[in-house]
N, C-alpha and C. Protein backbone atom coordinates (compact mmCIF):
# COMPACT_ATOMS: atom_id res chain seq x y z
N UNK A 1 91.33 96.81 85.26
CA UNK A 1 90.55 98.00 85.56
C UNK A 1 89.06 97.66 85.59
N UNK A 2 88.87 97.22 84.61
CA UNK A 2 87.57 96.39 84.79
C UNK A 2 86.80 95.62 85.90
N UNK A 3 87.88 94.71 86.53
CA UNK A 3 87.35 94.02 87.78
C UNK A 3 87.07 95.35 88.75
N UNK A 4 88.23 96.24 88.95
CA UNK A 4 87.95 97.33 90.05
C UNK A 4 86.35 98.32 90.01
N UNK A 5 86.00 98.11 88.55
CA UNK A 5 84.98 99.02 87.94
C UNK A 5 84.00 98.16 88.63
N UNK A 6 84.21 96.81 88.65
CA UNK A 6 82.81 96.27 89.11
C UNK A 6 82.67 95.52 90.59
N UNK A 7 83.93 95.46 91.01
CA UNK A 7 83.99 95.54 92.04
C UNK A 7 83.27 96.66 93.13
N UNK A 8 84.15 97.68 93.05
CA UNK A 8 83.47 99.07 93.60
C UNK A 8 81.82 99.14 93.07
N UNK A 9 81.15 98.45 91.98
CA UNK A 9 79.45 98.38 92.13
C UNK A 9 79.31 97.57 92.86
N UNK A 10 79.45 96.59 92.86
CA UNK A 10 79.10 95.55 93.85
C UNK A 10 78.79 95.81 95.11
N UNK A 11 80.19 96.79 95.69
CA UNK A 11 80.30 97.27 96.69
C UNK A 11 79.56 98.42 97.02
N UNK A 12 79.26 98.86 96.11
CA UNK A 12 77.87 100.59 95.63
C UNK A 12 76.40 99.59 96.34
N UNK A 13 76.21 98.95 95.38
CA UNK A 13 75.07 98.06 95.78
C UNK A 13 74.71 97.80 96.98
N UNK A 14 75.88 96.84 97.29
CA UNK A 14 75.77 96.43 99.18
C UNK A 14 74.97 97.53 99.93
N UNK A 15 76.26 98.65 99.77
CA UNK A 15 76.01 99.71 100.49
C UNK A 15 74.42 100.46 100.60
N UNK A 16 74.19 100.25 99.29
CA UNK A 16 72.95 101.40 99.13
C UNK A 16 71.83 100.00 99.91
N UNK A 17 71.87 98.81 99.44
CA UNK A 17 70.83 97.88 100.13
C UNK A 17 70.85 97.87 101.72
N UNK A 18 72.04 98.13 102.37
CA UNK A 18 72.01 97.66 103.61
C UNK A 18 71.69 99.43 103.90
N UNK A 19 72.01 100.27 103.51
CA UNK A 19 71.29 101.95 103.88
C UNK A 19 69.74 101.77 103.72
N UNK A 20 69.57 101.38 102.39
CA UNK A 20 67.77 101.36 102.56
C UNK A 20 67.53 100.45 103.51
N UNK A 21 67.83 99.29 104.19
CA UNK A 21 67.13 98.04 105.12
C UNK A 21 67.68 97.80 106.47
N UNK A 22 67.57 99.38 106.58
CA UNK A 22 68.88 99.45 108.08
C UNK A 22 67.64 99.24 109.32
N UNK A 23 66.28 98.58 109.48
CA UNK A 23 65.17 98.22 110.37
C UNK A 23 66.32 97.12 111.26
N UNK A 24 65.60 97.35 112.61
CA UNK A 24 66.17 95.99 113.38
C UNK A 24 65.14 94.72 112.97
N UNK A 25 65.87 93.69 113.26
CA UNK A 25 65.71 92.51 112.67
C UNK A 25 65.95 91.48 113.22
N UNK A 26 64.81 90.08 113.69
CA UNK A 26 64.86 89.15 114.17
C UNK A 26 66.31 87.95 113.38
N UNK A 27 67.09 87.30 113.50
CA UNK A 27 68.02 86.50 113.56
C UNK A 27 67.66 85.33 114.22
N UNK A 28 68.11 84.03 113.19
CA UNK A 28 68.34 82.23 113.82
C UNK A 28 68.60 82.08 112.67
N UNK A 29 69.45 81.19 113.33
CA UNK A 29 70.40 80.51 112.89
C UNK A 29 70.81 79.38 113.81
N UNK A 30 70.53 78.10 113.11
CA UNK A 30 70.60 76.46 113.78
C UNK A 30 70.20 77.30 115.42
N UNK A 31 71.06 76.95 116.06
CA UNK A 31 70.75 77.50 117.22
C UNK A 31 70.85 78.72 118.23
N UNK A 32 71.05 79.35 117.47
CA UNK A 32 71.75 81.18 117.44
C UNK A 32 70.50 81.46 117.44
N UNK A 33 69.86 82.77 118.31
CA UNK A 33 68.71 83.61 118.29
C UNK A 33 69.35 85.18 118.52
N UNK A 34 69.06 85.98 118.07
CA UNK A 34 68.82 87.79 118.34
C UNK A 34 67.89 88.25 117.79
N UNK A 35 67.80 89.42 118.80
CA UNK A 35 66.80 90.08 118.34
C UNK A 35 67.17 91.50 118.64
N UNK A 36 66.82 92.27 117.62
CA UNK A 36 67.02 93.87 117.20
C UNK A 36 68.27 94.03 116.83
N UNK A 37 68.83 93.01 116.02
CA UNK A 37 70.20 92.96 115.00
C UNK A 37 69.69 94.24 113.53
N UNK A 38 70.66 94.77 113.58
CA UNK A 38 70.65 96.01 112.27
C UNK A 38 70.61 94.96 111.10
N UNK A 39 69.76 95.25 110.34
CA UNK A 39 70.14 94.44 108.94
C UNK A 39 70.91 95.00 108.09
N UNK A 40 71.48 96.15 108.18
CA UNK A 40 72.86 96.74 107.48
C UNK A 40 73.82 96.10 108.06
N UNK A 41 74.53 95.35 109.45
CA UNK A 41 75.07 94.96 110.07
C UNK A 41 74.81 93.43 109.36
N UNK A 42 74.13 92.72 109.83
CA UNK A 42 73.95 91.63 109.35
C UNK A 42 74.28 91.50 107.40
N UNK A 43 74.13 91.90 106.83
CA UNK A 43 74.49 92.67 105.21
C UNK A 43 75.84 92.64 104.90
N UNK A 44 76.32 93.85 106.10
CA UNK A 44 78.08 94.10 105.88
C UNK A 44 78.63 92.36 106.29
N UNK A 45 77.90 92.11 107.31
CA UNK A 45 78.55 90.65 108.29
C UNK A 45 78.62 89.60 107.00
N UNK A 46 78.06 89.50 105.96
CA UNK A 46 77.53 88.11 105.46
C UNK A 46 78.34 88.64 104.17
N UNK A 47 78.60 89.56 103.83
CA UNK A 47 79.63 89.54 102.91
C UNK A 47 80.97 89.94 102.91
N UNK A 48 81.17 90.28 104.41
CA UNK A 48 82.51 90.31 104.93
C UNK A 48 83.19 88.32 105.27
N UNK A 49 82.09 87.79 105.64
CA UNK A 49 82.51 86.22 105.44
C UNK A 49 82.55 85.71 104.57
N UNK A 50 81.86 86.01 103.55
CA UNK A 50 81.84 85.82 102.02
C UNK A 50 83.45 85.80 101.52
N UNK A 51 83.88 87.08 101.68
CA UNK A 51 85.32 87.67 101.24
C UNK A 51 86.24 86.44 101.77
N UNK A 52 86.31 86.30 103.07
CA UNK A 52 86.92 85.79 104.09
C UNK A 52 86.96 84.55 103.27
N UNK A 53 86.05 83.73 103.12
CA UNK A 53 85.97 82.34 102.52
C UNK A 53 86.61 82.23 101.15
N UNK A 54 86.36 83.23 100.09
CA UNK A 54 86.76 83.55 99.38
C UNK A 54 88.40 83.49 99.18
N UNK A 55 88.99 84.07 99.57
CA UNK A 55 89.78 84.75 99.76
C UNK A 55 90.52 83.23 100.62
N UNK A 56 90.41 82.72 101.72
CA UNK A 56 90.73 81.50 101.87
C UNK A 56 90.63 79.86 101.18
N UNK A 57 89.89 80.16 100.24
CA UNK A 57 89.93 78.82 99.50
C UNK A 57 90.73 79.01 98.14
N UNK A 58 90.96 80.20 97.98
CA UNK A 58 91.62 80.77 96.74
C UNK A 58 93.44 81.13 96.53
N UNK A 59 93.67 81.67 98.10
CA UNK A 59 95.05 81.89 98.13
C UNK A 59 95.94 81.11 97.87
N UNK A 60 95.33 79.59 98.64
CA UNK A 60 96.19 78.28 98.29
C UNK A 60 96.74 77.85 97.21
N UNK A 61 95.47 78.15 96.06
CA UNK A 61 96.26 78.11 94.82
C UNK A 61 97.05 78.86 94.22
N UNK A 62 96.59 80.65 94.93
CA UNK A 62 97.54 81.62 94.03
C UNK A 62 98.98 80.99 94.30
N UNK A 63 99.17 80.82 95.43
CA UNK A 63 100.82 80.46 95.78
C UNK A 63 100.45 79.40 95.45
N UNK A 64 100.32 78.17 95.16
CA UNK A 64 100.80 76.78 94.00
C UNK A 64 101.21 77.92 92.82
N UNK A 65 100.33 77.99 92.34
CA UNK A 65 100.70 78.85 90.92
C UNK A 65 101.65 79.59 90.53
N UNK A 66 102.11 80.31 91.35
CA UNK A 66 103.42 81.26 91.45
C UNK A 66 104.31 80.43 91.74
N UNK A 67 104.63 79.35 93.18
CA UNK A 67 105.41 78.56 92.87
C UNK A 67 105.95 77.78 91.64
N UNK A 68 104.54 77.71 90.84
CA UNK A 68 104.98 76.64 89.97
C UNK A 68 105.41 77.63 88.47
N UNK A 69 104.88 79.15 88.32
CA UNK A 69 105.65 80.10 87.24
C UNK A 69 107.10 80.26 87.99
N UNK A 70 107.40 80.79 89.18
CA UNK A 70 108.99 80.57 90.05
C UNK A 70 110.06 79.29 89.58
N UNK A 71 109.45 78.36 89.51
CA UNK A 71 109.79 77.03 89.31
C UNK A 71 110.34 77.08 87.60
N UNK A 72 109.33 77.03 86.73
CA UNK A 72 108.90 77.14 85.04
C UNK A 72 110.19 78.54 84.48
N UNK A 73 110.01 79.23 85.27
CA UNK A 73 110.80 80.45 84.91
C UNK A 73 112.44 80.10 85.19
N UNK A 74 112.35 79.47 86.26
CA UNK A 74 113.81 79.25 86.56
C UNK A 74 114.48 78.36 85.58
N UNK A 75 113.95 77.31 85.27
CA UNK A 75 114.01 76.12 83.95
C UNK A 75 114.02 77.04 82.97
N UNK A 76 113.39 77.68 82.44
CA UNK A 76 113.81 78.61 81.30
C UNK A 76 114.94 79.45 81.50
N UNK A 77 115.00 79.81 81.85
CA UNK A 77 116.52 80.91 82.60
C UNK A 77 117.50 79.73 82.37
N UNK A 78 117.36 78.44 82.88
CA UNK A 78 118.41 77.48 82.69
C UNK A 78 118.59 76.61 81.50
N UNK A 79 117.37 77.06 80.67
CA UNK A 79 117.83 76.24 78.89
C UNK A 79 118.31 77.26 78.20
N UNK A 80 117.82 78.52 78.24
CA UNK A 80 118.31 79.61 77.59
C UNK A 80 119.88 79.70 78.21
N UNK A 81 120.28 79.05 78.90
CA UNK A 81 121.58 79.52 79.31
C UNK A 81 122.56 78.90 78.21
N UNK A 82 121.84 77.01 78.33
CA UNK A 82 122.47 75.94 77.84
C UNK A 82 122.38 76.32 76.12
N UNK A 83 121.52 77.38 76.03
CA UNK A 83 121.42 77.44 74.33
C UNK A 83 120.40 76.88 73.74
N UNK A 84 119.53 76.42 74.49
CA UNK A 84 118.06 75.42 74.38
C UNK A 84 117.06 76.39 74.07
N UNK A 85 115.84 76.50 72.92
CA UNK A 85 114.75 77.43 73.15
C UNK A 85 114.03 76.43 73.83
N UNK A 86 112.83 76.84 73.87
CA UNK A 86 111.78 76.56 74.76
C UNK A 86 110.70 75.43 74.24
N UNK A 87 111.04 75.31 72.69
CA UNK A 87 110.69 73.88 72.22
C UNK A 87 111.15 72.91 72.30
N UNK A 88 112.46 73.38 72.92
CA UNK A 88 113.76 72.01 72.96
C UNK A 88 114.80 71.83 72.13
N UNK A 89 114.52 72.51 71.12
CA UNK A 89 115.97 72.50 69.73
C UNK A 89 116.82 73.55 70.37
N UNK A 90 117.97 73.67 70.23
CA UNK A 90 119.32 74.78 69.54
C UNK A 90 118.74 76.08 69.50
N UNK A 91 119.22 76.54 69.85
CA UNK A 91 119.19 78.43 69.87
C UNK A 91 119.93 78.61 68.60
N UNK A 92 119.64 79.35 67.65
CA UNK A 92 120.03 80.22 66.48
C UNK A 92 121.05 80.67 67.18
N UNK A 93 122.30 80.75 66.37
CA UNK A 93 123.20 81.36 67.18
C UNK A 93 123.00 83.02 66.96
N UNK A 94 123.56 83.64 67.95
CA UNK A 94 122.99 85.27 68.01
C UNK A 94 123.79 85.63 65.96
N UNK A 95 123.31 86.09 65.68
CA UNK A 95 123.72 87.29 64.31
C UNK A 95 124.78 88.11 64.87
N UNK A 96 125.49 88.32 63.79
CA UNK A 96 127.08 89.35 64.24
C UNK A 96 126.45 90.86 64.08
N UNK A 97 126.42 91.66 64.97
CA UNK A 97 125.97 92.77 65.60
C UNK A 97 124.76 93.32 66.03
N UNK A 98 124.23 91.80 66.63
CA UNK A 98 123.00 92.07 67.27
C UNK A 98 122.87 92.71 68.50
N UNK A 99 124.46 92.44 69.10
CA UNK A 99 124.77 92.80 70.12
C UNK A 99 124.38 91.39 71.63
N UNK A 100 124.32 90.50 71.02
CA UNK A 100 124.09 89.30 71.87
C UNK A 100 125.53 88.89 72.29
């Protein structure tokens, strides 16, 4: 909840900066020229690529990671079967009316 809390400022912020600095605006870049570009436009543009990059250098790992809890989880599912805890010794055998 927290991230969303500060997320949505972040996003408050943007907004209110690129509303106050909405003047047209000279642009270059290496070899890119415009002229009478919105700087609210240019604002939204540079942190909509932001996201983009973001968001692409990051996914790669979410899925490693999940693969590898998918993976971790399944191995547990398969010692707990064999009677193995998760340190490697013997499972306690269940107690008579634990309902195990």
């Amino acid at each position: 909840m927290l991230r969303l809390v500060g997320l949505f400022l972040l996003c408050l912020a943007v907004a209110v900066f690129a509303v106050q600095n909405d003047r047209p605006v000279r642009l270059v870049f290496l070899w890119l020229k415009a002229r009478g570009v919105n700087l609210a436009v240019l604002v939204f543009a540079a942190v909509l690529l932001g996201a983009v990059a973001v968001l692409g250098l990051g996914l790669p790992e979410v899925a490693r990671l999940r693969r590898r809890i998918a993976a971790l989880t399944e191995e547990l599912e398969w010692a707990q079967g064999q009677g193995v805890e998760a340190a490697g010794r013997p499972a306690d055998p269940p107690t008579p009316g634990s309902g195990s």
